[in-house]
Protein backbone atom coordinates (compact mmCIF):
# COMPACT_ATOMS: atom_id res chain seq x y z
CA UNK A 1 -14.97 15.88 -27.55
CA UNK A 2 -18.77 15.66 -27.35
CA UNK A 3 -20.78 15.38 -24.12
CA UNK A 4 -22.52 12.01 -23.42
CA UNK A 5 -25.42 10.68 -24.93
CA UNK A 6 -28.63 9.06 -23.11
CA UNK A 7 -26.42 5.41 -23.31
CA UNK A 8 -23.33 6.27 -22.19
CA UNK A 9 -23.14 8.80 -19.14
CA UNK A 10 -22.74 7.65 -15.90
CA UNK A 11 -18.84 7.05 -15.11
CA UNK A 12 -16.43 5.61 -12.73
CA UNK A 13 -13.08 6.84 -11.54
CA UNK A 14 -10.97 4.52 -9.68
CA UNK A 15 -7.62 6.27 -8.61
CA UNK A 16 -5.53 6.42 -5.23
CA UNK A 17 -4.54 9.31 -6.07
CA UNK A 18 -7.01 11.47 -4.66
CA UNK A 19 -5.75 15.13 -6.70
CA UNK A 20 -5.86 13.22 -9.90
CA UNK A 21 -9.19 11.37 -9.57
CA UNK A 22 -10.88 14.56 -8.26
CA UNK A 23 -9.51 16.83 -10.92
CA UNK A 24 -10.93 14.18 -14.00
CA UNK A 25 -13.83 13.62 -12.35
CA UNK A 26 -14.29 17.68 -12.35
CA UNK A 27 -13.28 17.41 -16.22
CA UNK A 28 -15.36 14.87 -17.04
CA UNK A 29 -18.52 16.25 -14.93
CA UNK A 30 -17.80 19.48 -16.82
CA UNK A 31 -18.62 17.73 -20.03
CA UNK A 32 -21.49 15.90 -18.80
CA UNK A 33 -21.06 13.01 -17.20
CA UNK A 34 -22.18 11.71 -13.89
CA UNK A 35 -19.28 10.97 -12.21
CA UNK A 36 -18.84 8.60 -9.14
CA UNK A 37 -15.10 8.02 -7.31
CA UNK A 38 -13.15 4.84 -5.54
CA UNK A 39 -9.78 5.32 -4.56
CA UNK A 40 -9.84 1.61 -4.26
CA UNK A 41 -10.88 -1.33 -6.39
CA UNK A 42 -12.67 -3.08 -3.83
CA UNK A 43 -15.07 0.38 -3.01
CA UNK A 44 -15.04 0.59 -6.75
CA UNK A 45 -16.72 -2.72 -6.87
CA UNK A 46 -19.30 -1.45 -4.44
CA UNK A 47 -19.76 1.15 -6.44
CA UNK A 48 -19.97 -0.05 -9.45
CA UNK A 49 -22.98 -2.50 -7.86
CA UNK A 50 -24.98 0.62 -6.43
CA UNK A 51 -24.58 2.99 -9.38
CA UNK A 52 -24.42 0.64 -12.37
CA UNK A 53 -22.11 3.40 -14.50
CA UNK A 54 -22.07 2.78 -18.24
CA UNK A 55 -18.19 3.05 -18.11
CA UNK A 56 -15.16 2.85 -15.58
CA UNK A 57 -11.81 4.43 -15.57
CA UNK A 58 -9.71 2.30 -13.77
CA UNK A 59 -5.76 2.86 -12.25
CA UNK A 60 -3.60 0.15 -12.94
CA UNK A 61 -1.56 0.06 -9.34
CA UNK A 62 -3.02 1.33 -6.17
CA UNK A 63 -3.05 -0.08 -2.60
CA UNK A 64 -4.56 -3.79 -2.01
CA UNK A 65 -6.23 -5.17 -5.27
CA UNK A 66 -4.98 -4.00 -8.70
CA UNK A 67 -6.76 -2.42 -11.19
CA UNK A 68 -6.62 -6.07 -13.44
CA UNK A 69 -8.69 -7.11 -10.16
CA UNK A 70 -11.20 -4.52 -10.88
CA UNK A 71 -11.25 -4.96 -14.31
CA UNK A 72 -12.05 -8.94 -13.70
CA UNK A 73 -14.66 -8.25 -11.50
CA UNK A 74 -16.42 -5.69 -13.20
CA UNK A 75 -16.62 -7.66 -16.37
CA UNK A 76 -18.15 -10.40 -14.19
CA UNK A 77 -20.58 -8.35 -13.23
CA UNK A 78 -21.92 -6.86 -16.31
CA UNK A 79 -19.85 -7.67 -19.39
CA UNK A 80 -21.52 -4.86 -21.11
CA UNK A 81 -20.02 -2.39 -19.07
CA UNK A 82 -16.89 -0.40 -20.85
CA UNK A 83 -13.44 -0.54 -18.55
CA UNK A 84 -10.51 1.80 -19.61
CA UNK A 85 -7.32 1.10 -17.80
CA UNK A 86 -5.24 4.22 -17.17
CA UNK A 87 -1.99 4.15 -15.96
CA UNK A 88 1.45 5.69 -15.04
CA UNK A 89 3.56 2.25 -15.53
CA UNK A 90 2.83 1.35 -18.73
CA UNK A 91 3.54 -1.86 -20.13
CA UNK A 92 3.13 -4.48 -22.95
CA UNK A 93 2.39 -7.40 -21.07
CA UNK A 94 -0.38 -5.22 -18.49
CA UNK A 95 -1.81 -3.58 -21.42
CA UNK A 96 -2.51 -7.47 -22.97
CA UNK A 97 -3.41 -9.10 -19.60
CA UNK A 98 -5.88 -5.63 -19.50
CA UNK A 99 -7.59 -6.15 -22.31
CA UNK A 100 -7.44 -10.22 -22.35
CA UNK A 101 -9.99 -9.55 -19.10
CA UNK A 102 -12.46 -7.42 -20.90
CA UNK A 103 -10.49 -3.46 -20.83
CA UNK A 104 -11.58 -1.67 -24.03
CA UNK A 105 -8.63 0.53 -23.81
CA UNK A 106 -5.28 1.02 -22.33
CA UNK A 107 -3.98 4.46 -21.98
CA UNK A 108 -1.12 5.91 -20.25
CA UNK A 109 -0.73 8.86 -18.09
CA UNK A 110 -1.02 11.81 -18.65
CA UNK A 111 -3.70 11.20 -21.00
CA UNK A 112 -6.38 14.46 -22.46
CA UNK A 113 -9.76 14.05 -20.78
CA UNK A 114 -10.86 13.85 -24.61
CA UNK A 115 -8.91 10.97 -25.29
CA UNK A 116 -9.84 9.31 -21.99
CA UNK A 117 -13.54 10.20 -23.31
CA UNK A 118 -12.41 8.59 -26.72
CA UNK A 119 -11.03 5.55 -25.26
CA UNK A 120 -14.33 4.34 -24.76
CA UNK A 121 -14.90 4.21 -28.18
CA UNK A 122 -12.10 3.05 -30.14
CA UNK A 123 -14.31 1.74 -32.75
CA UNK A 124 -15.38 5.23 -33.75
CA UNK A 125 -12.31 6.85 -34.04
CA UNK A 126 -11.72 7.56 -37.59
CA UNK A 127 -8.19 6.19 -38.42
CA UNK A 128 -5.43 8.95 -38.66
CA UNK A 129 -6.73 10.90 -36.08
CA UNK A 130 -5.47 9.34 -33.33
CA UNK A 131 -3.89 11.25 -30.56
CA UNK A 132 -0.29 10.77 -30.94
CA UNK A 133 0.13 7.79 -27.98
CA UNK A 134 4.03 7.71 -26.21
CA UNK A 135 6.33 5.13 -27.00
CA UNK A 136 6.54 1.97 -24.66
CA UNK A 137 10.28 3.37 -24.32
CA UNK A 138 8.94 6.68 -23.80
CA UNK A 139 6.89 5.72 -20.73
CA UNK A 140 9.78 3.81 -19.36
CA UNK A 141 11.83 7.03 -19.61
CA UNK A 142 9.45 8.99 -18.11
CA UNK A 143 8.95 6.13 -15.36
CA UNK A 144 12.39 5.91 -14.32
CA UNK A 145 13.06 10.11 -14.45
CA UNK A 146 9.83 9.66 -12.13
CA UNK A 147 11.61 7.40 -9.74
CA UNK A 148 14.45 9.17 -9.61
CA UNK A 149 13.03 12.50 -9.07
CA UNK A 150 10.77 10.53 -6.11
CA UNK A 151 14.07 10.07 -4.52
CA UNK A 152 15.70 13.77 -5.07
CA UNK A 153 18.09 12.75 -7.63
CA UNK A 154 19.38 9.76 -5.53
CA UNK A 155 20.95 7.29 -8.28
CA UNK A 156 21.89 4.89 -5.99
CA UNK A 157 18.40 4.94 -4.25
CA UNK A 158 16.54 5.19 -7.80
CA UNK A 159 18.66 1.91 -9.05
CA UNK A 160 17.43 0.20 -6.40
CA UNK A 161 13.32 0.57 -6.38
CA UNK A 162 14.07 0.03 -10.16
CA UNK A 163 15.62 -2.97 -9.62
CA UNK A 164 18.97 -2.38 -11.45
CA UNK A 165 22.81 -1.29 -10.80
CA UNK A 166 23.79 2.08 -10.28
CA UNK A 167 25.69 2.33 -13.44
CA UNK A 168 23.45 0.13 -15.69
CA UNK A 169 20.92 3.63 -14.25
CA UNK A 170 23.40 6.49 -14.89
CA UNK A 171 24.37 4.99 -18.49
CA UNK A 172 20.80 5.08 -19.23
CA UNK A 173 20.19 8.44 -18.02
CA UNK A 174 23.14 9.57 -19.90
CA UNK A 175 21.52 8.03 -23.23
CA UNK A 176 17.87 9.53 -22.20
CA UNK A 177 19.95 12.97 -22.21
């Protein structure tokens, strides 16, 4: 993917997770960009306000307000401004409230640095090209092997964050194998 151009190239990561945001921000500095970084969406916000960036990538769930929050506010602020929404709990209903508050995209982790870059732009990607995107039950798979790997294998513990029975959670992990 191409470097910035003169109207696009000052950017926003907004991640808790501090090994993630540092590592894109790397990426996307590497390609270009001037890169600022919030690990929260309220420091985002302040950021956003003292650096004016051209684009924000934005975390869906982190500690006090949610990325949606961010996404709000930064539209408020200058609707111009391009929000991508990039998360690790993927749904239908986030991905609509997302982009009912002014997202341009909604991507799912892990997602390329390219098509983070392209997510920007969706209006200039030609169609057939797109990078193949995971399934809605793809990301829930993944979520859940997540959560149960967070908990070393636990079932019982797993079916509980998840908010499920134990045996609803093996018969699905049986199916996922």
């Amino acid at each position: 993917m191409r470097g910035p151009s003169e109207q696009f190239s000052k950017l926003l990561v907004c991640d808790d997770d501090r090994a993630f945001r540092q590592r894109l921000a790397r990426s996307l500095r590497s390609r270009g960009f001037t890169v600022f970084e919030a690990e929260e969406a309220r420091s985002a916000l302040d950021a956003i306000k003292e650096f004016s960036p051209d684009g924000v990538v934005v975390d869906m769930r982190m500690p006090g307000e949610s990325g949606l929050w961010l996404v709000q506010q930064a539209q408020e602020l200058c609707s111009a401004m391009k929000v991508v929404v990039l998360t690790g709990f993927g749904s239908i209903n986030t991905a609509l409230d997302a982009v009912r508050l002014g997202a341009v995209n909604y991507l799912t982790k892990p997602a390329s640095v390219d098509a983070i870059i392209a997510a920007f732009f969706p209006e200039t990607v030609p169609a057939g090209t797109d990078e193949q995107l995971p399934s809605l039950a793809e990301v829930e798979a993944e979520y859940v092997h997540r959560v149960l790997a967070e908990h070393e294998g636990n079932v019982s513990q797993a079916a509980k964050v998840l908010g499920v029975h134990r045996r609803s959670l093996q018969r699905r992990l049986r199916k996922d194998s």
